[in-house]
PDB file of N, CA and C in Angstrom:
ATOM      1  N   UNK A   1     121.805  63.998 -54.675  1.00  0.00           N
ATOM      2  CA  UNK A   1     121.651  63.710 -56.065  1.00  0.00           C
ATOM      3  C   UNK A   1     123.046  63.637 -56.694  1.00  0.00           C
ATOM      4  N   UNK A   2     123.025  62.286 -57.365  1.00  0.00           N
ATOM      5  CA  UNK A   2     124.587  62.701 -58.220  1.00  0.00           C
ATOM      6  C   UNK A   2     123.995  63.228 -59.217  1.00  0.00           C
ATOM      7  N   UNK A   3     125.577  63.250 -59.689  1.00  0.00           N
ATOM      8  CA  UNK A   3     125.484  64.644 -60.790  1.00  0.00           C
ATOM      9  C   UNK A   3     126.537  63.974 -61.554  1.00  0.00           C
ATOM     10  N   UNK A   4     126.348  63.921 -62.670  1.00  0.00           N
ATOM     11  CA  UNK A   4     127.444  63.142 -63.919  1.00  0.00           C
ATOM     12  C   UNK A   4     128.040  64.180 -64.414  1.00  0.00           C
ATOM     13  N   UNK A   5     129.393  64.138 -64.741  1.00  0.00           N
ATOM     14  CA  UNK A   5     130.427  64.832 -65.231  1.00  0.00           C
ATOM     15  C   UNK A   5     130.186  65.311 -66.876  1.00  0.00           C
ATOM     16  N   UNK A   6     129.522  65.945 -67.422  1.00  0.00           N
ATOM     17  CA  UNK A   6     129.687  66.295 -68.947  1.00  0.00           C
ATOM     18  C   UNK A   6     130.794  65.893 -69.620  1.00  0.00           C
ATOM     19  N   UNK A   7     130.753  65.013 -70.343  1.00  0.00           N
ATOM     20  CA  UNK A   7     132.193  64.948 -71.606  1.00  0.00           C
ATOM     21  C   UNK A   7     131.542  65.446 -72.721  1.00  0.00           C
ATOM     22  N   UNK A   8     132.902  65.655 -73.431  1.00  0.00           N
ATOM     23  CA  UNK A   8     132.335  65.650 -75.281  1.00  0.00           C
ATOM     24  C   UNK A   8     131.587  64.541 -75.806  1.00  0.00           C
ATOM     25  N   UNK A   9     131.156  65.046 -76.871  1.00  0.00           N
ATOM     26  CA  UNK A   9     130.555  63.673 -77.898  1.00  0.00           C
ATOM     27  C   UNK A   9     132.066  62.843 -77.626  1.00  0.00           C
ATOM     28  N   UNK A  10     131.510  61.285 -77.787  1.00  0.00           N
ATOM     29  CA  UNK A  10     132.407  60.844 -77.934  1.00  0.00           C
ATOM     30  C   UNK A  10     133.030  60.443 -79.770  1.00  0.00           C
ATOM     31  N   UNK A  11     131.834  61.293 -80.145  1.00  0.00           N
ATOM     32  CA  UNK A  11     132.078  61.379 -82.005  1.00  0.00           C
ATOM     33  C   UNK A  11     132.187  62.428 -82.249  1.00  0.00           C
ATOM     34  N   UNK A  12     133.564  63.636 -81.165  1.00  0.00           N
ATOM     35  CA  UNK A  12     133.745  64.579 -82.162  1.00  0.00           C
ATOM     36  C   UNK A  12     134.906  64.384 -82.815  1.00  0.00           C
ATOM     37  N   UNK A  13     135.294  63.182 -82.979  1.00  0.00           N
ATOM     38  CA  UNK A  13     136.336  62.577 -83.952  1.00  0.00           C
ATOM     39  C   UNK A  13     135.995  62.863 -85.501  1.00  0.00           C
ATOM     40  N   UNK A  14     134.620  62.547 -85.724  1.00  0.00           N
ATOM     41  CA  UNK A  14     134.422  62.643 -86.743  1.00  0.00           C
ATOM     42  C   UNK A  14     134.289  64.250 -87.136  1.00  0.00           C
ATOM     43  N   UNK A  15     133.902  64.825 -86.646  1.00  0.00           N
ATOM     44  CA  UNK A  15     134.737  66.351 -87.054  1.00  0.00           C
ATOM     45  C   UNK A  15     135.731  66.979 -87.355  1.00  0.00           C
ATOM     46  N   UNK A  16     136.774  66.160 -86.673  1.00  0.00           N
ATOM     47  CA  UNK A  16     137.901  65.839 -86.935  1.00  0.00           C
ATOM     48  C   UNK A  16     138.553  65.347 -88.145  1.00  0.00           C
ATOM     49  N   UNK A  17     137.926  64.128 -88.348  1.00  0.00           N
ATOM     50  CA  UNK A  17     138.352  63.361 -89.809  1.00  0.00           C
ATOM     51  C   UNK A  17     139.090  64.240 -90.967  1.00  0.00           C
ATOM     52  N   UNK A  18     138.757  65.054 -91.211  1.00  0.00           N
ATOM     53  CA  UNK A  18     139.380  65.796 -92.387  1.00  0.00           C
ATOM     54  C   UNK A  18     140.731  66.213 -92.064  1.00  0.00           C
ATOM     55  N   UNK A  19     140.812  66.335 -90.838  1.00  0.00           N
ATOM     56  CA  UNK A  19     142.015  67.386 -90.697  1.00  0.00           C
ATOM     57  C   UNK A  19     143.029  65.792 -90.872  1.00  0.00           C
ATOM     58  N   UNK A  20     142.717  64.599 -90.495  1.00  0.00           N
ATOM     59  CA  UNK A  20     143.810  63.693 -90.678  1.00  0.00           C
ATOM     60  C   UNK A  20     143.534  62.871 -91.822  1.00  0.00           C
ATOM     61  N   UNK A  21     142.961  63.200 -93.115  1.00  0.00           N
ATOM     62  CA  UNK A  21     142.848  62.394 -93.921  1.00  0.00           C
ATOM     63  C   UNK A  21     144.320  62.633 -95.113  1.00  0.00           C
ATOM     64  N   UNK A  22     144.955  63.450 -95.024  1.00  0.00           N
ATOM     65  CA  UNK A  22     145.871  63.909 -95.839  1.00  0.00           C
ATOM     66  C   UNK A  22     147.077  62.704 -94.872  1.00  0.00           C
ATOM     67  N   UNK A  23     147.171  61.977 -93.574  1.00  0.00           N
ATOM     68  CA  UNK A  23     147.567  61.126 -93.125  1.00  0.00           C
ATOM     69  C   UNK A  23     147.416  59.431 -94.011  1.00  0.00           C
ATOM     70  N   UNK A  24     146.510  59.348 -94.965  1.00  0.00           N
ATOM     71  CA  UNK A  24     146.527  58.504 -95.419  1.00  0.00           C
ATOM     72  C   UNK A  24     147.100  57.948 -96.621  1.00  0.00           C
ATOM     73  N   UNK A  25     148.111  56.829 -97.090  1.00  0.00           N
ATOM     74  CA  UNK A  25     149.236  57.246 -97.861  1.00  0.00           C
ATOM     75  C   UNK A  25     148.600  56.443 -99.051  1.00  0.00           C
ATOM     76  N   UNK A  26     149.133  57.647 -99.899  1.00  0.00           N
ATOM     77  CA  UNK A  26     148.279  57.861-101.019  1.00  0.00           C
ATOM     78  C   UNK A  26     149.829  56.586-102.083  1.00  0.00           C
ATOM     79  N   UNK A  27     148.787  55.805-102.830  1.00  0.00           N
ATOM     80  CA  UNK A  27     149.618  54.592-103.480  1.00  0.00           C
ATOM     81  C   UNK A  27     150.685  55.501-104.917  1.00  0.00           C
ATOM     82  N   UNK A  28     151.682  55.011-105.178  1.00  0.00           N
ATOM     83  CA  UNK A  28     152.747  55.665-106.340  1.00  0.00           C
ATOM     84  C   UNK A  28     151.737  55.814-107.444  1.00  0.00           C
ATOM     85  N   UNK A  29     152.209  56.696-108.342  1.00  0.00           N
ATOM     86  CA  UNK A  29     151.565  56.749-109.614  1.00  0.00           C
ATOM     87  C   UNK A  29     152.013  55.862-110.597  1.00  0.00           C
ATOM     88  N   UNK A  30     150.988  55.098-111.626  1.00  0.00           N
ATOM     89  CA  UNK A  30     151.878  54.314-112.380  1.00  0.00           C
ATOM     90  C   UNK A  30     152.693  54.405-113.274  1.00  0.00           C
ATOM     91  N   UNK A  31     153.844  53.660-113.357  1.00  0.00           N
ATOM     92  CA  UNK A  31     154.566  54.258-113.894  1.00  0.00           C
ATOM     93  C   UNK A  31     154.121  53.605-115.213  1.00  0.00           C
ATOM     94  N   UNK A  32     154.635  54.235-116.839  1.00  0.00           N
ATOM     95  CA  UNK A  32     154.279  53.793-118.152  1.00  0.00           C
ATOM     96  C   UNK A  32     155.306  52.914-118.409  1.00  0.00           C
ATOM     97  N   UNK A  33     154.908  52.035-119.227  1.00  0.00           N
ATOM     98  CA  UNK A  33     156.076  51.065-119.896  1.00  0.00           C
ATOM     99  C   UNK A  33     156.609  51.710-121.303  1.00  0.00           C
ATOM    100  N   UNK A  34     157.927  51.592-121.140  1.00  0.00           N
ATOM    101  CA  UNK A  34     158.606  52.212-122.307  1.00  0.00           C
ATOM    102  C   UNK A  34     158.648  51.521-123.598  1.00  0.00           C
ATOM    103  N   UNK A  35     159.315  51.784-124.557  1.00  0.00           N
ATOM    104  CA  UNK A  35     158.922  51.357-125.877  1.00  0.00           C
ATOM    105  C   UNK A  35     159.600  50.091-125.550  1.00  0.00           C
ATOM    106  N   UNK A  36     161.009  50.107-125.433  1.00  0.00           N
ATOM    107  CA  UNK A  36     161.861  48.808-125.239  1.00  0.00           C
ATOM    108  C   UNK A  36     161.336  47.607-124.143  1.00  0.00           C
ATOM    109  N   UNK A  37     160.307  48.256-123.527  1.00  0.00           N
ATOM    110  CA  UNK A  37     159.722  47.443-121.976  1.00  0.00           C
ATOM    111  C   UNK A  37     158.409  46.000-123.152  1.00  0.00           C
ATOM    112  N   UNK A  38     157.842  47.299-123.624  1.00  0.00           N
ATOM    113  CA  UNK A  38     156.791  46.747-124.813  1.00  0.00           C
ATOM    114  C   UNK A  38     157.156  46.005-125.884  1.00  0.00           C
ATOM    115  N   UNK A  39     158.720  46.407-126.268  1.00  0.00           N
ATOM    116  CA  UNK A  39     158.635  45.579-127.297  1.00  0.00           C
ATOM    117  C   UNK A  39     159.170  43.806-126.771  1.00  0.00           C
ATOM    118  N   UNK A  40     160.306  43.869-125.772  1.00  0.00           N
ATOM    119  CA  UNK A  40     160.628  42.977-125.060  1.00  0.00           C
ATOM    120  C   UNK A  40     159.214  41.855-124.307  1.00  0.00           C
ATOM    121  N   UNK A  41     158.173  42.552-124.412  1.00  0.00           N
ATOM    122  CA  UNK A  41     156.874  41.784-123.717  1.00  0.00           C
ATOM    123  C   UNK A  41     156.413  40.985-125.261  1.00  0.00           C
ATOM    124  N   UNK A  42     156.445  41.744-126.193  1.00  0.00           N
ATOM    125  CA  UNK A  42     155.727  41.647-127.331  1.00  0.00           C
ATOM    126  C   UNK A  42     156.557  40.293-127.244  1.00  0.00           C
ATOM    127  N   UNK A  43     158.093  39.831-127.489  1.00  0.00           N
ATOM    128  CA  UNK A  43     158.922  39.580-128.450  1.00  0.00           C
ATOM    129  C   UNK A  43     158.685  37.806-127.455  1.00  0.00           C
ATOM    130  N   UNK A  44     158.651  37.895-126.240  1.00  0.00           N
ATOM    131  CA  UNK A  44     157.750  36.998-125.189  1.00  0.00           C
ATOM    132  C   UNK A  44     156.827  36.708-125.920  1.00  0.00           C
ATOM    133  N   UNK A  45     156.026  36.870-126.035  1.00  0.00           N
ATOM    134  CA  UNK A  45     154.931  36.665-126.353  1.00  0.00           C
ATOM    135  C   UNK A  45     154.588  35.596-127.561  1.00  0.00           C
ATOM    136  N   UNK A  46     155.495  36.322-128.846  1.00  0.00           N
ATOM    137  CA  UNK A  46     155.920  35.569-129.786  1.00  0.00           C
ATOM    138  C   UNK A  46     156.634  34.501-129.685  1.00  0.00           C
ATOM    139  N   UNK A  47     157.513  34.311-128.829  1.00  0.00           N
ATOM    140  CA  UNK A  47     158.311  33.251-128.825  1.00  0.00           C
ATOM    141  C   UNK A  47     157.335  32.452-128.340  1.00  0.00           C
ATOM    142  N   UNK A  48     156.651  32.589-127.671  1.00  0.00           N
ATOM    143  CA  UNK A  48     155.799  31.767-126.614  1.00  0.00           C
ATOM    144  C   UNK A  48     154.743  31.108-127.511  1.00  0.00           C
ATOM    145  N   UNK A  49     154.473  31.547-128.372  1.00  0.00           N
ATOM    146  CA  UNK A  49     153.552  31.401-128.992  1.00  0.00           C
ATOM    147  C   UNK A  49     153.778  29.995-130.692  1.00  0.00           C
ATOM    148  N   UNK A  50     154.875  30.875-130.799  1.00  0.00           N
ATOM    149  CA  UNK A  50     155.813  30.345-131.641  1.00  0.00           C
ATOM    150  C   UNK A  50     156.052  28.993-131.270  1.00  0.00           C
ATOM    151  N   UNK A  51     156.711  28.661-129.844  1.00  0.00           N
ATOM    152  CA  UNK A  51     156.769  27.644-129.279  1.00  0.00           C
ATOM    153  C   UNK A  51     155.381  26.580-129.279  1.00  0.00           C
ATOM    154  N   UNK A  52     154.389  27.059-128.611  1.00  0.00           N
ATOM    155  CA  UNK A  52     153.421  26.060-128.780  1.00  0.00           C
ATOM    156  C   UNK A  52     153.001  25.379-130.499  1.00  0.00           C
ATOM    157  N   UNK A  53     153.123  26.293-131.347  1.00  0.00           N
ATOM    158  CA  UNK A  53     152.942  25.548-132.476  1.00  0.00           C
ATOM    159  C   UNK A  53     153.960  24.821-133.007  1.00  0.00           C
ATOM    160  N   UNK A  54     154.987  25.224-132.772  1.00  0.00           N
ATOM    161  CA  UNK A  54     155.754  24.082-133.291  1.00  0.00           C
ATOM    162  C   UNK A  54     156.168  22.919-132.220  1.00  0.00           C
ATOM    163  N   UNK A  55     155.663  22.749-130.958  1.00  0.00           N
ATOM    164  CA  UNK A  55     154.980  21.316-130.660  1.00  0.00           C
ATOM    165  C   UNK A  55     154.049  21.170-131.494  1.00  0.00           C
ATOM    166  N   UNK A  56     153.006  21.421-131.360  1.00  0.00           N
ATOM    167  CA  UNK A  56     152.029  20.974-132.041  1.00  0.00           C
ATOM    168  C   UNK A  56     152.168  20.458-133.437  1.00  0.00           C
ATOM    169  N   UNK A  57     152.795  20.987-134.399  1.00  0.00           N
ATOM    170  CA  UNK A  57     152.998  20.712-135.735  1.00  0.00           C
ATOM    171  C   UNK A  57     154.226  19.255-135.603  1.00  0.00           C
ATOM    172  N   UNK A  58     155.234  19.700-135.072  1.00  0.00           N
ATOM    173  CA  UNK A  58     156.332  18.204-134.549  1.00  0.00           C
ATOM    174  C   UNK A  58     155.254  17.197-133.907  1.00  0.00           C
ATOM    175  N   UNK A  59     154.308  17.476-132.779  1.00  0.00           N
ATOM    176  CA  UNK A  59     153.709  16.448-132.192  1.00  0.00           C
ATOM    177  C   UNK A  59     153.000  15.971-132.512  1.00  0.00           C
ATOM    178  N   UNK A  60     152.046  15.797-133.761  1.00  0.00           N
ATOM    179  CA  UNK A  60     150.879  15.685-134.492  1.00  0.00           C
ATOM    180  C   UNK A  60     151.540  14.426-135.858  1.00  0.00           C
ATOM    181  N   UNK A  61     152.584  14.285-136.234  1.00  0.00           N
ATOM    182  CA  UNK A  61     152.825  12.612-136.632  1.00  0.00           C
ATOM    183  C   UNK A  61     153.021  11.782-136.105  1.00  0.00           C
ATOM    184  N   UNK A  62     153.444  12.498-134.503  1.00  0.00           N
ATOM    185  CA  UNK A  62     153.244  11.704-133.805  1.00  0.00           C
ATOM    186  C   UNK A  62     152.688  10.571-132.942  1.00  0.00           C
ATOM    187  N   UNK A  63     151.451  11.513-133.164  1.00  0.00           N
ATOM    188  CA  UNK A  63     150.272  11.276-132.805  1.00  0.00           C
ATOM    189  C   UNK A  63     149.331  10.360-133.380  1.00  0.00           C
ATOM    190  N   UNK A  64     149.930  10.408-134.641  1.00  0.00           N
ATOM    191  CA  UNK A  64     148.810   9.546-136.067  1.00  0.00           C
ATOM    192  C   UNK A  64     149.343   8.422-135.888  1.00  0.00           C
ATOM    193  N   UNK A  65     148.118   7.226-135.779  1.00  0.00           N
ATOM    194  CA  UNK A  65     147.797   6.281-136.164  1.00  0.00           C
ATOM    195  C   UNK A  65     148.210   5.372-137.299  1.00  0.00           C
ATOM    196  N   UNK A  66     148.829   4.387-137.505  1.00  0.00           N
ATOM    197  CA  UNK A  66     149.703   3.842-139.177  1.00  0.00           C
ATOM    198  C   UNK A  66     149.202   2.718-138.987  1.00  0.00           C
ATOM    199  N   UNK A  67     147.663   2.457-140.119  1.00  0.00           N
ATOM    200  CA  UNK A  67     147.264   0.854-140.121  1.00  0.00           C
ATOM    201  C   UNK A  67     147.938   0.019-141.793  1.00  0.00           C
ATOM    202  N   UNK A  68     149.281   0.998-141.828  1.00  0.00           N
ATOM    203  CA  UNK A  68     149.927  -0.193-142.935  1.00  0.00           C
ATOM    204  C   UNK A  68     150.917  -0.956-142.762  1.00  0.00           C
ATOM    205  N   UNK A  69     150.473  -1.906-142.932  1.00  0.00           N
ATOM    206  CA  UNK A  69     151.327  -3.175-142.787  1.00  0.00           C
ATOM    207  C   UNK A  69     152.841  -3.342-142.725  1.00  0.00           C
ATOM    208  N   UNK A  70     152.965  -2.762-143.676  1.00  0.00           N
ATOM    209  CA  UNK A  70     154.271  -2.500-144.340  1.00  0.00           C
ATOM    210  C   UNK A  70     155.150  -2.000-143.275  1.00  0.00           C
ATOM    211  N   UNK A  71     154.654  -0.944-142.581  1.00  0.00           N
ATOM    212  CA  UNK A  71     155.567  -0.127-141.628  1.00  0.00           C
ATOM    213  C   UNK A  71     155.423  -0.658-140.589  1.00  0.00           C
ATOM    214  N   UNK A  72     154.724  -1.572-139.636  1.00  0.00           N
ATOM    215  CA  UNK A  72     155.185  -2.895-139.090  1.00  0.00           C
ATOM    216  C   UNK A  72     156.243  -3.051-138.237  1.00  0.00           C
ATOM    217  N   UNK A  73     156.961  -2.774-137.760  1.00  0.00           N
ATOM    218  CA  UNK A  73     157.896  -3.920-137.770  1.00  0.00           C
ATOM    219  C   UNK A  73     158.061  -5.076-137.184  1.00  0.00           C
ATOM    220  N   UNK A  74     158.483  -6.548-137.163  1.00  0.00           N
ATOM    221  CA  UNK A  74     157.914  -7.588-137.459  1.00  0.00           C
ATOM    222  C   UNK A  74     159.302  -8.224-136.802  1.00  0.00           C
ATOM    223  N   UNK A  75     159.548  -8.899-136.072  1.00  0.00           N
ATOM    224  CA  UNK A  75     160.824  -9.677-135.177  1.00  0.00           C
ATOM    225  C   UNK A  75     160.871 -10.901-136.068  1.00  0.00           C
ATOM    226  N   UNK A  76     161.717 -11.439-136.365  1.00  0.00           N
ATOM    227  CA  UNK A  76     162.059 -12.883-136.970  1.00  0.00           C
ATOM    228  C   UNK A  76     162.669 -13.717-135.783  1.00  0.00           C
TER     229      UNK A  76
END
């Protein structure tokens, strides 16, 4: 008769688990944005913003349509 060799579970790993979970690397804490970080985002922001409307306000006679005659201009 054979006779098979006894091993361990092959899941006494998971008994294990705890002792190597402090192995797992834990991500930085975040760091806060400072006042000068915030206001510099803010001041972005504005400009950016700033910017699109004044295309828009410059680009918008542009844009219009002129059915008077007058303004024409006309080659001789």
């Amino acid at each position: 008769m054979l006779r098979r060799r006894r091993e361990p579970v092959p899941f006494a790993f998971v008994a294990e688990a705890d002792r190597f979970r402090s192995d797992v690397p834990v991500p930085p804490p975040v760091k806060r944005a400072g006042i000068g970080e915030i206001a510099g985002r803010a001041l972005v922001g504005v400009l950016i913003v700033a910017g699109l409307v004044g295309a828009v306000v410059f680009g918008i006679p542009a844009m219009q349509l002129t059915d008077d005659p007058g303004s024409a201009q006309h080659t001789p």
